[in-house]
Structures are given as structure tokens and as C-alpha cells.
PDB file of N, CA and C in Angstrom:
ATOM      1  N   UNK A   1      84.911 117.491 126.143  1.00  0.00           N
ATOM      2  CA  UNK A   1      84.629 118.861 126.557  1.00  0.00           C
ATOM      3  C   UNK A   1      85.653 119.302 127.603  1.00  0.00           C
ATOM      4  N   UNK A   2      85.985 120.432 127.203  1.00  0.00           N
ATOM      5  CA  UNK A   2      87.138 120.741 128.288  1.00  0.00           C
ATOM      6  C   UNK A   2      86.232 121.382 129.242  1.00  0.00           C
ATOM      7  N   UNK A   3      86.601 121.317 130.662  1.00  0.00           N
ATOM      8  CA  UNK A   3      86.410 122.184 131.682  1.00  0.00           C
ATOM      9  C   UNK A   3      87.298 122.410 132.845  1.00  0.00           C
ATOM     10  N   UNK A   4      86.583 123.433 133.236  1.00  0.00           N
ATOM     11  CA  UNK A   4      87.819 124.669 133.779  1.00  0.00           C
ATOM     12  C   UNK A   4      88.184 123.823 135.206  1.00  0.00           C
ATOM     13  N   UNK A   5      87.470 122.864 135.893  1.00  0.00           N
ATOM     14  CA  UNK A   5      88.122 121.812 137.056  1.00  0.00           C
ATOM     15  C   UNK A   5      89.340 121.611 136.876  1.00  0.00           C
ATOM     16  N   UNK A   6      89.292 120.747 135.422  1.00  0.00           N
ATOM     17  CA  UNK A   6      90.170 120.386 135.096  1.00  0.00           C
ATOM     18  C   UNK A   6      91.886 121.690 134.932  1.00  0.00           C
ATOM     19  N   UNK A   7      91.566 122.356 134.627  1.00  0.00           N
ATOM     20  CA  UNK A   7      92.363 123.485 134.378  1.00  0.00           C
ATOM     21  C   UNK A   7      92.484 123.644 135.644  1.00  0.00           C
ATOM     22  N   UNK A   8      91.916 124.033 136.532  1.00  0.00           N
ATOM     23  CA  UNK A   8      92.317 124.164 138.043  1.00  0.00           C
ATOM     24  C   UNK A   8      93.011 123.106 138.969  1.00  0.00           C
ATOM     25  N   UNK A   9      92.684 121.741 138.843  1.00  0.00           N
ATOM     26  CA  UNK A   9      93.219 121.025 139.079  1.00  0.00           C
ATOM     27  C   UNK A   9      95.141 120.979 137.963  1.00  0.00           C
ATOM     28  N   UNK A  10      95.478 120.804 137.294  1.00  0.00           N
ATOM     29  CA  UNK A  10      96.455 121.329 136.369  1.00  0.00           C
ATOM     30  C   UNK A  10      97.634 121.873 136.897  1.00  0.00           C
ATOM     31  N   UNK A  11      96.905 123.526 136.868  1.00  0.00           N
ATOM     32  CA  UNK A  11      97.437 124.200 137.473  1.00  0.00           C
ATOM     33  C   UNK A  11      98.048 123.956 139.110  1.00  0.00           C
ATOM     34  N   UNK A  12      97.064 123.375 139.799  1.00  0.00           N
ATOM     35  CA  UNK A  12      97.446 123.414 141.050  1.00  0.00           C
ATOM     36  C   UNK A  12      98.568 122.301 141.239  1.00  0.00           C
ATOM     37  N   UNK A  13      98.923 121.394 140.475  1.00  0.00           N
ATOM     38  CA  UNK A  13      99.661 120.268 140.216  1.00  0.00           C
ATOM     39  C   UNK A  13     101.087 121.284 139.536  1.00  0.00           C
ATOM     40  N   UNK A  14     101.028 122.086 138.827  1.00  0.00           N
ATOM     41  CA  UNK A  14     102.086 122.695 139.083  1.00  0.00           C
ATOM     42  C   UNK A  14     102.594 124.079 139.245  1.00  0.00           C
ATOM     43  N   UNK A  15     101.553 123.993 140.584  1.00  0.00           N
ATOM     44  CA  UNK A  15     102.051 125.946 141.607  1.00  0.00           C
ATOM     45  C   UNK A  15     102.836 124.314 142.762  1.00  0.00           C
ATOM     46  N   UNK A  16     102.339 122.960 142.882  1.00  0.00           N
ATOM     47  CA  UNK A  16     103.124 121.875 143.433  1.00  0.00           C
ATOM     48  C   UNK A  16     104.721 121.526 143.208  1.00  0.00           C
ATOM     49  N   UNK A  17     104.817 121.673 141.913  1.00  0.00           N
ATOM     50  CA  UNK A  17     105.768 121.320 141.254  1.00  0.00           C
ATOM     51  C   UNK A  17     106.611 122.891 141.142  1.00  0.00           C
ATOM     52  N   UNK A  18     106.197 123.686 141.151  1.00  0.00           N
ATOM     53  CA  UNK A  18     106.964 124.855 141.563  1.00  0.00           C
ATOM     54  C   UNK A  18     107.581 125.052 142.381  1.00  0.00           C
ATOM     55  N   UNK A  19     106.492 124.593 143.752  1.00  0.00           N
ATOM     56  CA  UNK A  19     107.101 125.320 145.186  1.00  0.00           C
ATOM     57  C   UNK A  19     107.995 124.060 145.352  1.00  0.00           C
ATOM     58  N   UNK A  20     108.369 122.837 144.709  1.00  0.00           N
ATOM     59  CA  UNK A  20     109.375 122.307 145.457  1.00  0.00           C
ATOM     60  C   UNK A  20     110.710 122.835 145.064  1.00  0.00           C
ATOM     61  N   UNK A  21     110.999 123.577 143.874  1.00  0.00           N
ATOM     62  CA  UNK A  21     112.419 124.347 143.755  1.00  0.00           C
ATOM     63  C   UNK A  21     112.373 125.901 144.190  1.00  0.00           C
ATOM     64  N   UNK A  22     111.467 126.085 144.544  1.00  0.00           N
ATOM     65  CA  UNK A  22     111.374 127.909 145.030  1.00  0.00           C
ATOM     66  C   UNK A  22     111.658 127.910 146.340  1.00  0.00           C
ATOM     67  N   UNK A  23     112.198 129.165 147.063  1.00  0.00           N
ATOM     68  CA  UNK A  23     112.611 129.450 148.106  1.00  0.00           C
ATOM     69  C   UNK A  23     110.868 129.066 148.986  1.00  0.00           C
ATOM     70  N   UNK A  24     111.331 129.241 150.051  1.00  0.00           N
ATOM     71  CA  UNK A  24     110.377 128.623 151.386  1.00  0.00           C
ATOM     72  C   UNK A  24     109.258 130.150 150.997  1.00  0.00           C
ATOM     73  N   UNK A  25     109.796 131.048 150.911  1.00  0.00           N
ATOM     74  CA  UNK A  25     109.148 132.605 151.109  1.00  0.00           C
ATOM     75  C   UNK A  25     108.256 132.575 149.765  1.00  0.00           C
ATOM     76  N   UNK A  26     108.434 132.254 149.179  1.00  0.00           N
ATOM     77  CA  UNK A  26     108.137 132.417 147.463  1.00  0.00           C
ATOM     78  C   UNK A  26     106.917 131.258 146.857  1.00  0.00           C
ATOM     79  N   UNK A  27     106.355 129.929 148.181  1.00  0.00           N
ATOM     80  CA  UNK A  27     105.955 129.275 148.088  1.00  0.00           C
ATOM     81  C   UNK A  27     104.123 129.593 148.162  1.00  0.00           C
ATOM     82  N   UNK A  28     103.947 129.269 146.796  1.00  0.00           N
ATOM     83  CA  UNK A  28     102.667 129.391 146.374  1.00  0.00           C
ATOM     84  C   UNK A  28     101.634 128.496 147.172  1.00  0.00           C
ATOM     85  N   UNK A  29      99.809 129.660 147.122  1.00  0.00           N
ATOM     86  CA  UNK A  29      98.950 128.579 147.638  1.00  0.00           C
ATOM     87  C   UNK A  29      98.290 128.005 146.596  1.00  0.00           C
ATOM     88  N   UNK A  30      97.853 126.996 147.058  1.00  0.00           N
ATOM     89  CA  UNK A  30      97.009 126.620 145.539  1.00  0.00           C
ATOM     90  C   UNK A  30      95.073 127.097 145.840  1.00  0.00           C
ATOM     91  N   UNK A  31      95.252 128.585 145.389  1.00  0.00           N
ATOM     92  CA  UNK A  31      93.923 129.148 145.643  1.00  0.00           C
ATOM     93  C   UNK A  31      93.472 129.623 144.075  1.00  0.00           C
ATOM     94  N   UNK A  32      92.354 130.156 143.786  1.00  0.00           N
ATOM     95  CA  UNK A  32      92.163 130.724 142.614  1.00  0.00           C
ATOM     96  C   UNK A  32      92.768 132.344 142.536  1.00  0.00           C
ATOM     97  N   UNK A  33      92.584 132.821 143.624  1.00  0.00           N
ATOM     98  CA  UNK A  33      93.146 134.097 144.146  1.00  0.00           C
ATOM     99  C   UNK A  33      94.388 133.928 143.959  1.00  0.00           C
ATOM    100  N   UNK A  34      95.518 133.419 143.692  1.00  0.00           N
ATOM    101  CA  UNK A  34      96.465 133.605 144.339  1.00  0.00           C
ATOM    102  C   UNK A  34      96.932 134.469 143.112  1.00  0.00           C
ATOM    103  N   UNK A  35      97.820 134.942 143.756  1.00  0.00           N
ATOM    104  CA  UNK A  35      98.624 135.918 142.563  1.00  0.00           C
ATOM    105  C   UNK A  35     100.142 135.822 141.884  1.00  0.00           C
ATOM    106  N   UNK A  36     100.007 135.608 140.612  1.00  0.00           N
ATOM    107  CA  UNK A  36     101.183 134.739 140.162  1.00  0.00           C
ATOM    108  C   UNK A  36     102.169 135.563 139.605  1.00  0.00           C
ATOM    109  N   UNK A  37     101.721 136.933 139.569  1.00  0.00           N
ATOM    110  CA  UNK A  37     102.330 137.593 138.286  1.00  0.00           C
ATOM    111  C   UNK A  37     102.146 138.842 138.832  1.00  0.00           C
ATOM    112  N   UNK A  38     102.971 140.268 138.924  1.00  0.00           N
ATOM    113  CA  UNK A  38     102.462 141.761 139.368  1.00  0.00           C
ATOM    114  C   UNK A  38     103.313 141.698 140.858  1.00  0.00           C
ATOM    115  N   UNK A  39     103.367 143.108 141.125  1.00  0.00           N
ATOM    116  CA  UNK A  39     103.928 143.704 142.224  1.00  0.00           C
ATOM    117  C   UNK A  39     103.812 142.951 143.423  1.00  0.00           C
ATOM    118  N   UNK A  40     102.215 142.423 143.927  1.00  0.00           N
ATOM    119  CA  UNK A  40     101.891 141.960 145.039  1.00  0.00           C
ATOM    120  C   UNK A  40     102.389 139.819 144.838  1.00  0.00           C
ATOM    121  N   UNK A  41     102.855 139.712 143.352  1.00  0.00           N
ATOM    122  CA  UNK A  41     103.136 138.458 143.308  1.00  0.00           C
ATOM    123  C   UNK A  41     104.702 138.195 144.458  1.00  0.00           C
ATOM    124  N   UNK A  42     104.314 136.769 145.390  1.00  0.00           N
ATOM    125  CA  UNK A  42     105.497 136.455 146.132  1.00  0.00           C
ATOM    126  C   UNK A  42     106.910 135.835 144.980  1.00  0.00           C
ATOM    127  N   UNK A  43     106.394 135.215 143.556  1.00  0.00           N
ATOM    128  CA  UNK A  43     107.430 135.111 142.981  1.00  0.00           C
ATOM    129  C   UNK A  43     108.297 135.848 142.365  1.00  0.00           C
ATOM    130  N   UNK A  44     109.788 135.265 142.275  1.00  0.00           N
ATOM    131  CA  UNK A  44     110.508 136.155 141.430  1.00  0.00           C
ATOM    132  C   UNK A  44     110.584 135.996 140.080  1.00  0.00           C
ATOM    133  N   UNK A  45     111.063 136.345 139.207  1.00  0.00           N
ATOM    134  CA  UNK A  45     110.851 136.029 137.441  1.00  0.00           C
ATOM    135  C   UNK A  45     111.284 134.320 137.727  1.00  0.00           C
ATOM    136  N   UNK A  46     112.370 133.607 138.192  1.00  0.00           N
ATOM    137  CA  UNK A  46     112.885 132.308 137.805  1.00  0.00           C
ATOM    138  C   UNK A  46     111.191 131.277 138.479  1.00  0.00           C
ATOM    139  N   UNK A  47     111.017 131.971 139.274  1.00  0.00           N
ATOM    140  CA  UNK A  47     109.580 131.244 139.943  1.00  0.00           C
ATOM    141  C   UNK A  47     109.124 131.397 139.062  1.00  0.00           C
ATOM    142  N   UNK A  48     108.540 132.246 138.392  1.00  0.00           N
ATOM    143  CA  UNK A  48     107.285 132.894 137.379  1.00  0.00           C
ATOM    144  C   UNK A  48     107.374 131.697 136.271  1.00  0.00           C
ATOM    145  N   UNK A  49     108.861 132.140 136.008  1.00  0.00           N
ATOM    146  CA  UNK A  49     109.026 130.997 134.528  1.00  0.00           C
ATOM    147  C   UNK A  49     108.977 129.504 134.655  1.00  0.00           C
ATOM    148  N   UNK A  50     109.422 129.186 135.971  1.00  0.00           N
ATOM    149  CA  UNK A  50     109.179 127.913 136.388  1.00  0.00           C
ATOM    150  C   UNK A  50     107.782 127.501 136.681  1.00  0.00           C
ATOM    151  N   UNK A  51     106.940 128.084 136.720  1.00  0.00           N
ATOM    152  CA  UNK A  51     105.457 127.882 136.964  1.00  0.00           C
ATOM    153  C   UNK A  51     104.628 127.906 135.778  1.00  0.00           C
ATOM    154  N   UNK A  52     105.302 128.557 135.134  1.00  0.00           N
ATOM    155  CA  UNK A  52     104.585 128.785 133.325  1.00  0.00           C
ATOM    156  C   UNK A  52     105.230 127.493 132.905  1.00  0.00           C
ATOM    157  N   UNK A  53     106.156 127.353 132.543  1.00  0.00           N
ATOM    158  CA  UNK A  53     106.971 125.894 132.145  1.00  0.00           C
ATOM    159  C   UNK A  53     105.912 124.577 132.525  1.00  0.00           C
ATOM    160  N   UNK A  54     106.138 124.598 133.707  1.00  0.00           N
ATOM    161  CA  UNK A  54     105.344 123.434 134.261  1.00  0.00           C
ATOM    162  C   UNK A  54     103.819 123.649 134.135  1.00  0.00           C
ATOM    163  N   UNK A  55     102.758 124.670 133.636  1.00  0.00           N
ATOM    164  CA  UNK A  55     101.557 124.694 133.317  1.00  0.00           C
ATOM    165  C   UNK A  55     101.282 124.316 132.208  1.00  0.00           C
ATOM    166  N   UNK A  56     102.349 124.914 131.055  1.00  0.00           N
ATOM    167  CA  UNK A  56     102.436 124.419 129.469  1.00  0.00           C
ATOM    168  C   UNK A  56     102.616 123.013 129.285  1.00  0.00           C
ATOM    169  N   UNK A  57     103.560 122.347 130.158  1.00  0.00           N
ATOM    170  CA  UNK A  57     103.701 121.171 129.815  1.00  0.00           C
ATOM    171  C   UNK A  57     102.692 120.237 130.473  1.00  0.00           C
ATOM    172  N   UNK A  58     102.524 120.721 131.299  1.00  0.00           N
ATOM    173  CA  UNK A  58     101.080 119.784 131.814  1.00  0.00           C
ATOM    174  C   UNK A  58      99.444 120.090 130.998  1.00  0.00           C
ATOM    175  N   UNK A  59      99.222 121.441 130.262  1.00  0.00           N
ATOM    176  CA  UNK A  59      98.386 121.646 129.719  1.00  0.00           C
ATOM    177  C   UNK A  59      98.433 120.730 128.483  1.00  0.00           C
ATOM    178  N   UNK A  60      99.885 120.324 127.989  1.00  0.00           N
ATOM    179  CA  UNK A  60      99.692 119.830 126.711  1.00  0.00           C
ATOM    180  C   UNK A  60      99.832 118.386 126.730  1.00  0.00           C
ATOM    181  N   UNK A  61     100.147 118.017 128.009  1.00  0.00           N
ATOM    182  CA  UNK A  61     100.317 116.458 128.353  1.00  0.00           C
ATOM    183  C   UNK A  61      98.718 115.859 128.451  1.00  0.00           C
ATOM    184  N   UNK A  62      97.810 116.801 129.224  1.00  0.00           N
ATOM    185  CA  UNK A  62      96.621 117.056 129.320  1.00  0.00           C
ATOM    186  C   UNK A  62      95.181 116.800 128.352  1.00  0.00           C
ATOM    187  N   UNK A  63      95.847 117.804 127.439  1.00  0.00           N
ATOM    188  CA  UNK A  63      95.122 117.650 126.493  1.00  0.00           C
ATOM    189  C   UNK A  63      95.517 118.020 125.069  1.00  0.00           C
ATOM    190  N   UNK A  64      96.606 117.181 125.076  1.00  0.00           N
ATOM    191  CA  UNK A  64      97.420 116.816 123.759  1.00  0.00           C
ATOM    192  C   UNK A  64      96.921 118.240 122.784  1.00  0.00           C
ATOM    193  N   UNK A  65      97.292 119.375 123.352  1.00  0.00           N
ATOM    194  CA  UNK A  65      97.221 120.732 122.793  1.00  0.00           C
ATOM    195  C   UNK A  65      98.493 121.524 123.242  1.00  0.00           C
ATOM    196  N   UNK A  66      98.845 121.769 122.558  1.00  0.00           N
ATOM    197  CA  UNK A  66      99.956 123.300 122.405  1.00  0.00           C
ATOM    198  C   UNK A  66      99.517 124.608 122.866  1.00  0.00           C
ATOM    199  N   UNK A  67     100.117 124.862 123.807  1.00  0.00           N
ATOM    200  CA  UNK A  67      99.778 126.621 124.276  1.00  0.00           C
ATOM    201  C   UNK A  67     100.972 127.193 124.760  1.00  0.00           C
ATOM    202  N   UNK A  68     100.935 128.199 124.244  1.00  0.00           N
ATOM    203  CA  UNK A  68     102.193 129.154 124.863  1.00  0.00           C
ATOM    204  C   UNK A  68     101.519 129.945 125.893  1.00  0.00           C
ATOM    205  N   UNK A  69     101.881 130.561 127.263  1.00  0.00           N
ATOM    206  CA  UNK A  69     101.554 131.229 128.215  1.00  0.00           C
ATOM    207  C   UNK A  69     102.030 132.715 127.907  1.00  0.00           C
ATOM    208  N   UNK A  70     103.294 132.776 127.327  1.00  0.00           N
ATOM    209  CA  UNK A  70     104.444 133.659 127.226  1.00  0.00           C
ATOM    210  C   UNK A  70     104.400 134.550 125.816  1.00  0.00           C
ATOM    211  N   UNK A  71     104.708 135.265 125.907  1.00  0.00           N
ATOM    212  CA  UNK A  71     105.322 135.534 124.315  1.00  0.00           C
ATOM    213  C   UNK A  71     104.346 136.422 124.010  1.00  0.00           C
ATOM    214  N   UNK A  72     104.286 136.941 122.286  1.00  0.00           N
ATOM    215  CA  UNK A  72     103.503 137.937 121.713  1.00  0.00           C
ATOM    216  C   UNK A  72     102.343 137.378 121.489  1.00  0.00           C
ATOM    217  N   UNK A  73     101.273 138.195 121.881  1.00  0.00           N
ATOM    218  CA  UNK A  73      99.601 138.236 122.047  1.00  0.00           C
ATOM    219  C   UNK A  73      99.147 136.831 122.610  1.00  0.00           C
ATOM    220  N   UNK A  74      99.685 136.938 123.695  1.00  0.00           N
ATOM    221  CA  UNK A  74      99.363 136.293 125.025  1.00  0.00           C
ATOM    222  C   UNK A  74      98.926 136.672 126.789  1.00  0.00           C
ATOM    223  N   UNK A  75      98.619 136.564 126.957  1.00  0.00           N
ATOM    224  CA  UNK A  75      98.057 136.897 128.877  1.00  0.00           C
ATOM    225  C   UNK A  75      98.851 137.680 129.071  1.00  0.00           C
ATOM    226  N   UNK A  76     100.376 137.943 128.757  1.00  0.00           N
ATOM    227  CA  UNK A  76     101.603 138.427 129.876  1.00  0.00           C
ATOM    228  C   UNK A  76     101.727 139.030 129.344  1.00  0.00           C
ATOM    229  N   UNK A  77     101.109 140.609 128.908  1.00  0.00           N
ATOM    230  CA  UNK A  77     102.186 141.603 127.817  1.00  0.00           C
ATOM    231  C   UNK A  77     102.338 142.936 129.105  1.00  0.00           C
ATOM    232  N   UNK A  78     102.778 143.899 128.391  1.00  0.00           N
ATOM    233  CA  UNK A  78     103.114 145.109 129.092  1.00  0.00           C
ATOM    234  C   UNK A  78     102.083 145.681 130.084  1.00  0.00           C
ATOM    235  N   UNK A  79     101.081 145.758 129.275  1.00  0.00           N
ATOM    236  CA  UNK A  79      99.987 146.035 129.969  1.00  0.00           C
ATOM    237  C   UNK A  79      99.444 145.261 131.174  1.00  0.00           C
ATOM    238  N   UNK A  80      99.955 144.174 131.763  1.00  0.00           N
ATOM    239  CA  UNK A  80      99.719 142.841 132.620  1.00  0.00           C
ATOM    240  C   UNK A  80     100.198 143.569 134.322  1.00  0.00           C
ATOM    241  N   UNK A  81      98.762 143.729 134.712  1.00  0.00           N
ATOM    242  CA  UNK A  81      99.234 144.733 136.630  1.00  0.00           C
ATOM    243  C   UNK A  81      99.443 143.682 137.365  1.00  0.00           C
ATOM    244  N   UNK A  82      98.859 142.533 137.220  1.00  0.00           N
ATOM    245  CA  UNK A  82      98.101 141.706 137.980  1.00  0.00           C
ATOM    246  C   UNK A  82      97.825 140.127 136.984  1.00  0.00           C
ATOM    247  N   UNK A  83      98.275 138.842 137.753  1.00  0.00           N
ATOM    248  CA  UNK A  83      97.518 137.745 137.169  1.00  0.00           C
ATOM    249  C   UNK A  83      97.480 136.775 138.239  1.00  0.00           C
ATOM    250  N   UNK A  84      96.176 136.367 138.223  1.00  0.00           N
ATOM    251  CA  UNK A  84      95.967 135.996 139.439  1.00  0.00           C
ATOM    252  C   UNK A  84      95.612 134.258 138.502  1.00  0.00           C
ATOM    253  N   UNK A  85      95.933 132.865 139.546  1.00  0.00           N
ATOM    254  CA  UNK A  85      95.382 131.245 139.076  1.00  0.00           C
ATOM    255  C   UNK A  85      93.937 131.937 138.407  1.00  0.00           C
ATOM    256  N   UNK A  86      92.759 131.965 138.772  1.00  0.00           N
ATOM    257  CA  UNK A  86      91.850 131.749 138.143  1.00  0.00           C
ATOM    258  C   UNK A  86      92.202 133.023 136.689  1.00  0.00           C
ATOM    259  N   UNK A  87      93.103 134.028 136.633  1.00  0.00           N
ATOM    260  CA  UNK A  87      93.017 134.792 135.298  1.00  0.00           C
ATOM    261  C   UNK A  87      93.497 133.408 134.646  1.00  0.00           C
ATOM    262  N   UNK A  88      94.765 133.283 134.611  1.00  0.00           N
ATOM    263  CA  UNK A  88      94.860 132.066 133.552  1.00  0.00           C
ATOM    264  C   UNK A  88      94.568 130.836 133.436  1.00  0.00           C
ATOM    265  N   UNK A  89      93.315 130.240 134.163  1.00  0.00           N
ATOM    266  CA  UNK A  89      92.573 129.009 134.133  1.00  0.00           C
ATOM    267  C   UNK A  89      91.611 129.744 132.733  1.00  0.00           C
ATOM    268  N   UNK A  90      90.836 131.370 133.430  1.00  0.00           N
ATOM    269  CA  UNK A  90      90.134 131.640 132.429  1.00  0.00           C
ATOM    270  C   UNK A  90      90.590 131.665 130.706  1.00  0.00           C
ATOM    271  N   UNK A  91      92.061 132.137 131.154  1.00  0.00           N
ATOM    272  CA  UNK A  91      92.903 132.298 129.538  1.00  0.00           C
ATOM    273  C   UNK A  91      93.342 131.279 128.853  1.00  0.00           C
ATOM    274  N   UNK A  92      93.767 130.159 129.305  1.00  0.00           N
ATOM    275  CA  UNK A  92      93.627 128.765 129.231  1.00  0.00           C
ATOM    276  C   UNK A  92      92.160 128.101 128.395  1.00  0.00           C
ATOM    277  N   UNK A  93      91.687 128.320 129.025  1.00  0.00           N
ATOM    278  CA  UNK A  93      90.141 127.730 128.737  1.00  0.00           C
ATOM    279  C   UNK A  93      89.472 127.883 127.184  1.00  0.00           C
ATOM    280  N   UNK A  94      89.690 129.786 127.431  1.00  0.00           N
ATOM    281  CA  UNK A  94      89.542 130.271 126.172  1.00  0.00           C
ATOM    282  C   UNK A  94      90.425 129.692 124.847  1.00  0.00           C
ATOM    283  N   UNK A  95      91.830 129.947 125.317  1.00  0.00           N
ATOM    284  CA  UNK A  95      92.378 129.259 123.830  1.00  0.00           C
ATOM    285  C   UNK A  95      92.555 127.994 123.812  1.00  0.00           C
ATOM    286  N   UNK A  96      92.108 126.966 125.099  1.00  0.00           N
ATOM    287  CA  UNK A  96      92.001 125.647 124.307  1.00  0.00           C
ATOM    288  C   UNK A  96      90.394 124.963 123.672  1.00  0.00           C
ATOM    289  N   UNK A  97      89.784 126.098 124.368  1.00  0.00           N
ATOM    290  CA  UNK A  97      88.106 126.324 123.061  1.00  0.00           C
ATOM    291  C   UNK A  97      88.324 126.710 121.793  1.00  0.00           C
ATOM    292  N   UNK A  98      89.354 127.650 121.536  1.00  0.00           N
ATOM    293  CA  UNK A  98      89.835 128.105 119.659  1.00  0.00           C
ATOM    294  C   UNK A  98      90.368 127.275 119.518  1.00  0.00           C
ATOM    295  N   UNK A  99      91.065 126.089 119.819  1.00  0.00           N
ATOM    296  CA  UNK A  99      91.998 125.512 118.904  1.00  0.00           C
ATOM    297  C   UNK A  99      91.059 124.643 118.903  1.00  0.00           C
ATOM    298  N   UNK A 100      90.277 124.224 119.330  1.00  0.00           N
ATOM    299  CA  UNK A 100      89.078 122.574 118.537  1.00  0.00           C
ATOM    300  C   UNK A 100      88.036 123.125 117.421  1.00  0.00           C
TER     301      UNK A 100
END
């Protein structure tokens, strides 16, 4: 059974693995709040992508599942103001419940 700990824990293992190549300013908390993505986000796109990178690959190291974060009809489209850790623990969750 997947659960969302687990996804939180994950994640927070790499907003870790992020902040050790991101500038000092740009350095993520590991909260559910925090905001990863949108205007009020402290990262810049190379942060952003470096934090998605390292969630995918730990999601699938995890639980030997495939997920894209990125791309068409996913979490991040045009319409995206705002994404905060717990939005994509929740978005996470959901599509690794469709794929079993």
C-alpha cells in the first residue's frame, strides 16, 4: 500500500539533494507548505528541474514505478499559479494509485 509518509519523506530527501547544488538564497525547506513552483517560488527553472529530476528518480527507485512530473497532462501545465510539496505528494499519490 502506498502512503503519502512515504511520499513526503521522498520528496524531502530530494528538496536535500537539491539544495546541495542551488544557490544559498534558493535553498528549500522541507515543509509541506513550501512552494516549489509559481511567482512566490524561491527557485529558478534549473532549481525547479533539478528538484523534479531528483523526485522522479527517487519515486521510481521507490517504488519501482515510472512517473513523469513534467510534460503533457501532468501537475505543471499553463494553468499552474502555484505548487506547493504537499500539491505534488497529493499528485504523486494519485497516479501511483492508477498505475496498480
Amino acid at each position: 500500500m502506498i502512503k503519502k509518509d512515504k511520499i513526503i519523506k521522498i520528496l524531502f530527501e530530494a528538496i536535500e539533494e537539491a539544495n546541495e547544488i542551488i544557490s544559498s538564497e534558493q535553498q528549500l525547506e522541507k515543509s509541506e507548505k513550501t512552494i516549489i513552483f509559481g511567482i512566490e517560488s524561491k527557485l529558478d527553472s534549473l532549481g525547479f528541474i533539478s528538484l523534479i529530476v531528483a523526485a522522479e528518480q527517487k519515486i521510481e527507485d521507490a517504488f519501482k514505478a515510472e512517473i513523469s512530473l513534467l510534460g503533457k497532462d501532468t501537475i505543471i501545465s499553463e494553468n499552474t499559479k502555484l505548487l506547493t510539496i504537499k500539491d505534488l505528494v497529493d499528485y504523486i499519490f494519485r497516479e501511483l494509485n492508477e498505475q496498480k
